[in-house]
PDB file of N, CA and C in Angstrom:
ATOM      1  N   UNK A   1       0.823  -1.184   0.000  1.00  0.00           N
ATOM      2  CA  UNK A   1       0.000   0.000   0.000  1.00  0.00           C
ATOM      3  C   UNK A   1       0.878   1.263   0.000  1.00  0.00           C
ATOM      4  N   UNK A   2       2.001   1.372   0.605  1.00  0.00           N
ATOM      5  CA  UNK A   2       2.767   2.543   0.764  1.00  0.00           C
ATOM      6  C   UNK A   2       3.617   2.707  -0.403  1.00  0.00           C
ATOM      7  N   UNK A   3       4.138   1.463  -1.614  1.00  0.00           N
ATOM      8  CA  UNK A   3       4.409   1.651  -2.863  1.00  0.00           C
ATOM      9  C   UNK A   3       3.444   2.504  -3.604  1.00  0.00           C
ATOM     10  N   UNK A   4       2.573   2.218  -3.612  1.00  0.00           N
ATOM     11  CA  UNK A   4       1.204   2.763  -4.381  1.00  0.00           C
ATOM     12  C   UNK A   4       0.748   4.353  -3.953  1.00  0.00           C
ATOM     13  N   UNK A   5       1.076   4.519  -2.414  1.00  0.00           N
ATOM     14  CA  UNK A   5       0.601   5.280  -2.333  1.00  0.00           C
ATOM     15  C   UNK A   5       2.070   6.495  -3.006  1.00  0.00           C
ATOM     16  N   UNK A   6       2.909   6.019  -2.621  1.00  0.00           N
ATOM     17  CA  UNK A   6       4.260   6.919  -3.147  1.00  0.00           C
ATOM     18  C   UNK A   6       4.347   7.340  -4.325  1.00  0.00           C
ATOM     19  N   UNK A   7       4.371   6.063  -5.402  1.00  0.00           N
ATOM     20  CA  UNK A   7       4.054   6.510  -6.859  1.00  0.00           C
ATOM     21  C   UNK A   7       2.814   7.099  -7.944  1.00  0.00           C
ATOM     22  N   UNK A   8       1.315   7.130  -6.743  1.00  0.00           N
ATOM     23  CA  UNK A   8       0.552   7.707  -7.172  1.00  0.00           C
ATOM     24  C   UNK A   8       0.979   9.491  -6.673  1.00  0.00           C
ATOM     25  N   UNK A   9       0.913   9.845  -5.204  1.00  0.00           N
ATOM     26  CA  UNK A   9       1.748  10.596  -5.111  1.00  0.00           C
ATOM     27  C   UNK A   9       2.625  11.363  -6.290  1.00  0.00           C
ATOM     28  N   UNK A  10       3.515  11.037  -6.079  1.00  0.00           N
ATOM     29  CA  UNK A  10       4.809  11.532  -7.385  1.00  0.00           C
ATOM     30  C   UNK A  10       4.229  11.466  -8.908  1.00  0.00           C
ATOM     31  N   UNK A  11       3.204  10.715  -9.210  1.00  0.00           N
ATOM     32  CA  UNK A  11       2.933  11.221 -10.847  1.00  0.00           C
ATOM     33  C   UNK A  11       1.531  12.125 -10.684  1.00  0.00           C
ATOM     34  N   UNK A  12       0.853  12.520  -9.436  1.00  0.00           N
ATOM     35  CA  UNK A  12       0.399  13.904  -9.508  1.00  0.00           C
ATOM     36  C   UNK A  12       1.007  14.876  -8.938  1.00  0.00           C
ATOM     37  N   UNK A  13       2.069  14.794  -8.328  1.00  0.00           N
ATOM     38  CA  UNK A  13       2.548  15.656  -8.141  1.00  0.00           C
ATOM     39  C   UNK A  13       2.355  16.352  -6.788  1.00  0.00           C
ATOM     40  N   UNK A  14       1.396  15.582  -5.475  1.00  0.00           N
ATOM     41  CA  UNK A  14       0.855  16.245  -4.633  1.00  0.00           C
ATOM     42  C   UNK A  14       1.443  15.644  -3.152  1.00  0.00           C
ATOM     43  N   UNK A  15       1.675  16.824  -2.903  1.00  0.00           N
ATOM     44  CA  UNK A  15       2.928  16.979  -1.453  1.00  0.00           C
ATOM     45  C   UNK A  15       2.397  16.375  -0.458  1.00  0.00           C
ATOM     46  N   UNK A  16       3.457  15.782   0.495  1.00  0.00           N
ATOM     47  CA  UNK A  16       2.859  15.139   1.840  1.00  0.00           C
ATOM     48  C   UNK A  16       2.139  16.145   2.679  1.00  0.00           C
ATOM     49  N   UNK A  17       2.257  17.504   2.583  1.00  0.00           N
ATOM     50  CA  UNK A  17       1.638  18.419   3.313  1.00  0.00           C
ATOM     51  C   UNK A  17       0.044  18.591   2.639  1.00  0.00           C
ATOM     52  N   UNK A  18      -0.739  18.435   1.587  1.00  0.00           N
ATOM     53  CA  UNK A  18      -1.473  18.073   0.824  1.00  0.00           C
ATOM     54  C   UNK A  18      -2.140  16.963   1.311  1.00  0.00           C
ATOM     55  N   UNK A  19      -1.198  15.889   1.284  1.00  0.00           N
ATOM     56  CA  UNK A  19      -2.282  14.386   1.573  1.00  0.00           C
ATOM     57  C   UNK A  19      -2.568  14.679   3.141  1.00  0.00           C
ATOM     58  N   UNK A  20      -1.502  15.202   3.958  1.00  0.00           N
ATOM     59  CA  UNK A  20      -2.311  15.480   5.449  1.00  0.00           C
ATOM     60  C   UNK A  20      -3.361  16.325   5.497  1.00  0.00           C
ATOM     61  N   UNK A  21      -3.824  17.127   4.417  1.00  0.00           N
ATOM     62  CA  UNK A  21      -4.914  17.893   4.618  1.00  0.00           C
ATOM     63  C   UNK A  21      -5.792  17.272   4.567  1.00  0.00           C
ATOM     64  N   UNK A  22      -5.963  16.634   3.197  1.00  0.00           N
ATOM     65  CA  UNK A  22      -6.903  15.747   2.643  1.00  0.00           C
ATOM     66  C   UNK A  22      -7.455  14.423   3.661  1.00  0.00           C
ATOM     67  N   UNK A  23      -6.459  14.114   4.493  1.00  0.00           N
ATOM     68  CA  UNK A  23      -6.842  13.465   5.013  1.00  0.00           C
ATOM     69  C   UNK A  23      -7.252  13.712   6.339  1.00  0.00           C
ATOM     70  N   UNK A  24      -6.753  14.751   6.981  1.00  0.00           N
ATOM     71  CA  UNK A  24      -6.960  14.823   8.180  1.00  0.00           C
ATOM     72  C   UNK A  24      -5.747  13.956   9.199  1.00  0.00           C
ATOM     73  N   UNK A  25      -4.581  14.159   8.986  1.00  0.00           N
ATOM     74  CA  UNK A  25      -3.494  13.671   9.630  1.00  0.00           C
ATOM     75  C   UNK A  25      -2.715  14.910   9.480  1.00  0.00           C
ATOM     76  N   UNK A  26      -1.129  14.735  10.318  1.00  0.00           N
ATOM     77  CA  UNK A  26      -0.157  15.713  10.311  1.00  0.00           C
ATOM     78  C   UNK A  26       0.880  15.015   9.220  1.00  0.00           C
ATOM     79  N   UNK A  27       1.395  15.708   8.883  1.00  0.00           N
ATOM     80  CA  UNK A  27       2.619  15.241   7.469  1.00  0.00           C
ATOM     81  C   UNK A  27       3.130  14.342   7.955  1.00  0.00           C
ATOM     82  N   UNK A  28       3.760  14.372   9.060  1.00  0.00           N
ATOM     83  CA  UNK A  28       4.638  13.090   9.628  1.00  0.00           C
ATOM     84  C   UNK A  28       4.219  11.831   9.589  1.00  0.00           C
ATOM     85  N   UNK A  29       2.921  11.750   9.921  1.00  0.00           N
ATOM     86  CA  UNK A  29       1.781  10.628   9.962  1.00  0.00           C
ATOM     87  C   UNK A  29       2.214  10.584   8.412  1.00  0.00           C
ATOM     88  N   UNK A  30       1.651  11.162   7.933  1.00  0.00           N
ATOM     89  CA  UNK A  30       1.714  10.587   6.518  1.00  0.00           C
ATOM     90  C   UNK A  30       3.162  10.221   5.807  1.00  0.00           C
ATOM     91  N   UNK A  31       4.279  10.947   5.987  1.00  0.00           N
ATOM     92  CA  UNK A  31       5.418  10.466   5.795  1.00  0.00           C
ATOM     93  C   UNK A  31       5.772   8.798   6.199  1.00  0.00           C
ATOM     94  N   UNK A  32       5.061   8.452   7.760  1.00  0.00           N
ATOM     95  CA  UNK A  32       5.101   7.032   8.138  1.00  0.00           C
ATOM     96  C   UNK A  32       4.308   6.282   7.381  1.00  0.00           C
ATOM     97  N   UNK A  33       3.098   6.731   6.653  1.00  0.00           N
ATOM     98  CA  UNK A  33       2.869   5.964   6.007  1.00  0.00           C
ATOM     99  C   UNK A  33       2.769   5.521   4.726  1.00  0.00           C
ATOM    100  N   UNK A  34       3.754   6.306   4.217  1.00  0.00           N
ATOM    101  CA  UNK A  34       4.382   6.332   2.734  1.00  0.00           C
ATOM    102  C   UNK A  34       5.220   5.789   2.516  1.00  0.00           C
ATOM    103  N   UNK A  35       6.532   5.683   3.713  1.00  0.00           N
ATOM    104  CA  UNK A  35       7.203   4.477   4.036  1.00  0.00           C
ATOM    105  C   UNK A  35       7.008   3.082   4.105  1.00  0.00           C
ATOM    106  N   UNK A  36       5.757   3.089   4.712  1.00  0.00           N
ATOM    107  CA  UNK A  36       5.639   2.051   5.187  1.00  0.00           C
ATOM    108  C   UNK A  36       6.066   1.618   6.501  1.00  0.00           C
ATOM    109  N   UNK A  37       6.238   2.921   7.893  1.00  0.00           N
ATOM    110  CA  UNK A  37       6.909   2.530   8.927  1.00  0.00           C
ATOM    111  C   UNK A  37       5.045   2.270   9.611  1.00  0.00           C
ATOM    112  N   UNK A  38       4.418   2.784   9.333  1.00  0.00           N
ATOM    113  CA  UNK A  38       3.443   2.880  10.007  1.00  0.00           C
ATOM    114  C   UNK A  38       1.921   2.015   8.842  1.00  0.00           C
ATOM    115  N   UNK A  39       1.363   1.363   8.973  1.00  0.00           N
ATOM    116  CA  UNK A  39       0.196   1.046   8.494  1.00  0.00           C
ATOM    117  C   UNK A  39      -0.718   2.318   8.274  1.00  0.00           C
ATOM    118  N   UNK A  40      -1.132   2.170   7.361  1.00  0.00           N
ATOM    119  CA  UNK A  40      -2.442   3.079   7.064  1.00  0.00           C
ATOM    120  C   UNK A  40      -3.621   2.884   7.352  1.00  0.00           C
ATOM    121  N   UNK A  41      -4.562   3.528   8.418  1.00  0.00           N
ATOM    122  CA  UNK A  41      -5.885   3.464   8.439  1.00  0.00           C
ATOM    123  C   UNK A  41      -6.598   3.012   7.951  1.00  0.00           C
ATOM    124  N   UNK A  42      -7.744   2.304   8.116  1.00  0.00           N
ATOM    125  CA  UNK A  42      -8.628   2.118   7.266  1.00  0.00           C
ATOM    126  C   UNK A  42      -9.380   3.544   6.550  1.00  0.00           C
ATOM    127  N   UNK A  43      -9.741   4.482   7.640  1.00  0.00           N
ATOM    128  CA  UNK A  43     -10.166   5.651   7.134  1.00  0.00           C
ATOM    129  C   UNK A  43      -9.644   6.234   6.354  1.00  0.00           C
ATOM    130  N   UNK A  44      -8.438   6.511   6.201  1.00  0.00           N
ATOM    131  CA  UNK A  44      -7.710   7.116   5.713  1.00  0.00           C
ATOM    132  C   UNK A  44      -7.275   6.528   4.482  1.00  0.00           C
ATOM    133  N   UNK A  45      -7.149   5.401   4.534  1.00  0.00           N
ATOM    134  CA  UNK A  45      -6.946   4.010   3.241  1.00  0.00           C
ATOM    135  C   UNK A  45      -8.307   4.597   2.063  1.00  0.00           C
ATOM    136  N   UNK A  46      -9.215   5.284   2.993  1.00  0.00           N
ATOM    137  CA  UNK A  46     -10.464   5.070   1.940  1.00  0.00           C
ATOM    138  C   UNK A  46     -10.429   6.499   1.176  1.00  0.00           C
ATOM    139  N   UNK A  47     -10.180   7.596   2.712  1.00  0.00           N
ATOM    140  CA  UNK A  47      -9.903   8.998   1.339  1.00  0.00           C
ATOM    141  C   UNK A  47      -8.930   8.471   0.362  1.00  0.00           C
ATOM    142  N   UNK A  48      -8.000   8.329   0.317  1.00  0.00           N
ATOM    143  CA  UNK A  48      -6.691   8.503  -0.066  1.00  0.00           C
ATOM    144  C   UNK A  48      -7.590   7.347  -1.395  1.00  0.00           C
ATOM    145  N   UNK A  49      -8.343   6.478  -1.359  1.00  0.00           N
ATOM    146  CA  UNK A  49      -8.878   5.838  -3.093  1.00  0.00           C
ATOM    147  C   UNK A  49      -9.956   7.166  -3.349  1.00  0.00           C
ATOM    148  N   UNK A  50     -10.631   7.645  -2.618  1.00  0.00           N
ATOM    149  CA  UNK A  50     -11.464   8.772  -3.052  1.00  0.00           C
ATOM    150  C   UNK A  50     -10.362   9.462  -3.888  1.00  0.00           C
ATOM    151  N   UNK A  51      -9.413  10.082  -3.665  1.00  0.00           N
ATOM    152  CA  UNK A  51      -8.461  10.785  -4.068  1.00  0.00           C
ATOM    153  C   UNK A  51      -8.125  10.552  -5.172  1.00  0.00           C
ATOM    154  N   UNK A  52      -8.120   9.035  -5.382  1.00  0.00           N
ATOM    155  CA  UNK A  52      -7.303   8.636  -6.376  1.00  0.00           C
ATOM    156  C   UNK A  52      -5.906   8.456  -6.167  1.00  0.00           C
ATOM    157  N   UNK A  53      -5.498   8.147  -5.005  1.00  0.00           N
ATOM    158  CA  UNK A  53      -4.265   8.300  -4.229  1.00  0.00           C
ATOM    159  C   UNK A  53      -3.899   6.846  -3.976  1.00  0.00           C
ATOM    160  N   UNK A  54      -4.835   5.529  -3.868  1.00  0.00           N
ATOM    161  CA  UNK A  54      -4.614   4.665  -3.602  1.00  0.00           C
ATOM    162  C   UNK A  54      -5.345   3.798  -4.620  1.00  0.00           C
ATOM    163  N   UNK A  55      -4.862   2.458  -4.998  1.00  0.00           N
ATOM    164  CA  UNK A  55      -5.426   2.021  -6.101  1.00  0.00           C
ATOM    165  C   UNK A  55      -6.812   0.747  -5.362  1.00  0.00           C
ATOM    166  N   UNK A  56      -7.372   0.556  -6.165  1.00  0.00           N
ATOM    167  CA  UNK A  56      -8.323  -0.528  -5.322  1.00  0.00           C
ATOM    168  C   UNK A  56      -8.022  -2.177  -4.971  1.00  0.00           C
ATOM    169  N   UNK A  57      -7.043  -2.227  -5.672  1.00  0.00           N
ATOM    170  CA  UNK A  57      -6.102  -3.553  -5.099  1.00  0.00           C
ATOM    171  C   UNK A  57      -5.312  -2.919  -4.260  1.00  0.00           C
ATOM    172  N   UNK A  58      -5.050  -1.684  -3.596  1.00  0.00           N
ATOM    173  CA  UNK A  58      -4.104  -1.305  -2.458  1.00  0.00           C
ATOM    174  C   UNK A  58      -5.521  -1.744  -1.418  1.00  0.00           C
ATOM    175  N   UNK A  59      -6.432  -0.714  -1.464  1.00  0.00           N
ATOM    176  CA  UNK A  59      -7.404  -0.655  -0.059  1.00  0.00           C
ATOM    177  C   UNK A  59      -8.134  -2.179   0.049  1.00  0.00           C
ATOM    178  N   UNK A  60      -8.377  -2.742  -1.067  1.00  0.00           N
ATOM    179  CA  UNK A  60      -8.818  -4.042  -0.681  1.00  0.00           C
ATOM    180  C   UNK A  60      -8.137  -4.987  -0.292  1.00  0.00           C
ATOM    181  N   UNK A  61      -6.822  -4.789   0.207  1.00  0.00           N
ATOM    182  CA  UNK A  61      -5.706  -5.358   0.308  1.00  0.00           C
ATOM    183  C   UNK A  61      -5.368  -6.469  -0.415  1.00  0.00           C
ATOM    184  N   UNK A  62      -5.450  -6.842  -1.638  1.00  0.00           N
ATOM    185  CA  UNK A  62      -5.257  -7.862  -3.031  1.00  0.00           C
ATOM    186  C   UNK A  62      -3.586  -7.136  -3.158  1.00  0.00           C
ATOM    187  N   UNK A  63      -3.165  -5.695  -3.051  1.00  0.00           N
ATOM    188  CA  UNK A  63      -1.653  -5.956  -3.796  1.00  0.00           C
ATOM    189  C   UNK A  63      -0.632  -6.910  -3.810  1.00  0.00           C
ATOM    190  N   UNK A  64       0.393  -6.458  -4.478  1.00  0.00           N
ATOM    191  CA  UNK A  64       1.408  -7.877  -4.736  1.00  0.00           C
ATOM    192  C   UNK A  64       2.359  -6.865  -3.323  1.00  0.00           C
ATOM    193  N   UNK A  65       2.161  -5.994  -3.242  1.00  0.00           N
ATOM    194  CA  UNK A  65       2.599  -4.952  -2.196  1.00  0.00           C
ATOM    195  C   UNK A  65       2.588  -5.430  -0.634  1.00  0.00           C
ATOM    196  N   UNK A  66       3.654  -5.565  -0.333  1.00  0.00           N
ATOM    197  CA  UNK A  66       3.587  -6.300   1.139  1.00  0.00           C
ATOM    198  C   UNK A  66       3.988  -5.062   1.887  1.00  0.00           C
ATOM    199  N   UNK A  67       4.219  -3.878   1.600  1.00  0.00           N
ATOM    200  CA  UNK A  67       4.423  -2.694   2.339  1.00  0.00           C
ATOM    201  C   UNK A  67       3.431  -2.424   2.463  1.00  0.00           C
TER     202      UNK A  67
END
């Protein structure tokens, strides 16, 4: 999930200070979970496909993505 969320990220172009808005977290939070140090919410798993930020094999958890 945190692959996906990184490279959707980077081909729009929209800053970790951005996805904490959108989501309602602080950047750091979201930095952990772009890494992958931290799991992502379910809530937050779900803006972030609203967004278009996460793909639907990320939130349904089907990826080949073990991050």
């Amino acid at each position: 999930m945190a692959a996906d969320l990184r490279a959707r990220m980077a081909a729009r172009l929209v800053t970790v200070a951005e996805v904490a808005g959108l989501v309602g977290r602080t950047p750091m939070q979201v930095s952990r979970y772009r890494t992958g140090v931290t799991p992502i919410p379910l809530d937050v798993a779900q803006k972030l496909y609203r967004a278009e930020l996460l793909s639907e094999e990320s939130l349904m958890g089907t990826s080949e993505d073990a991050a």
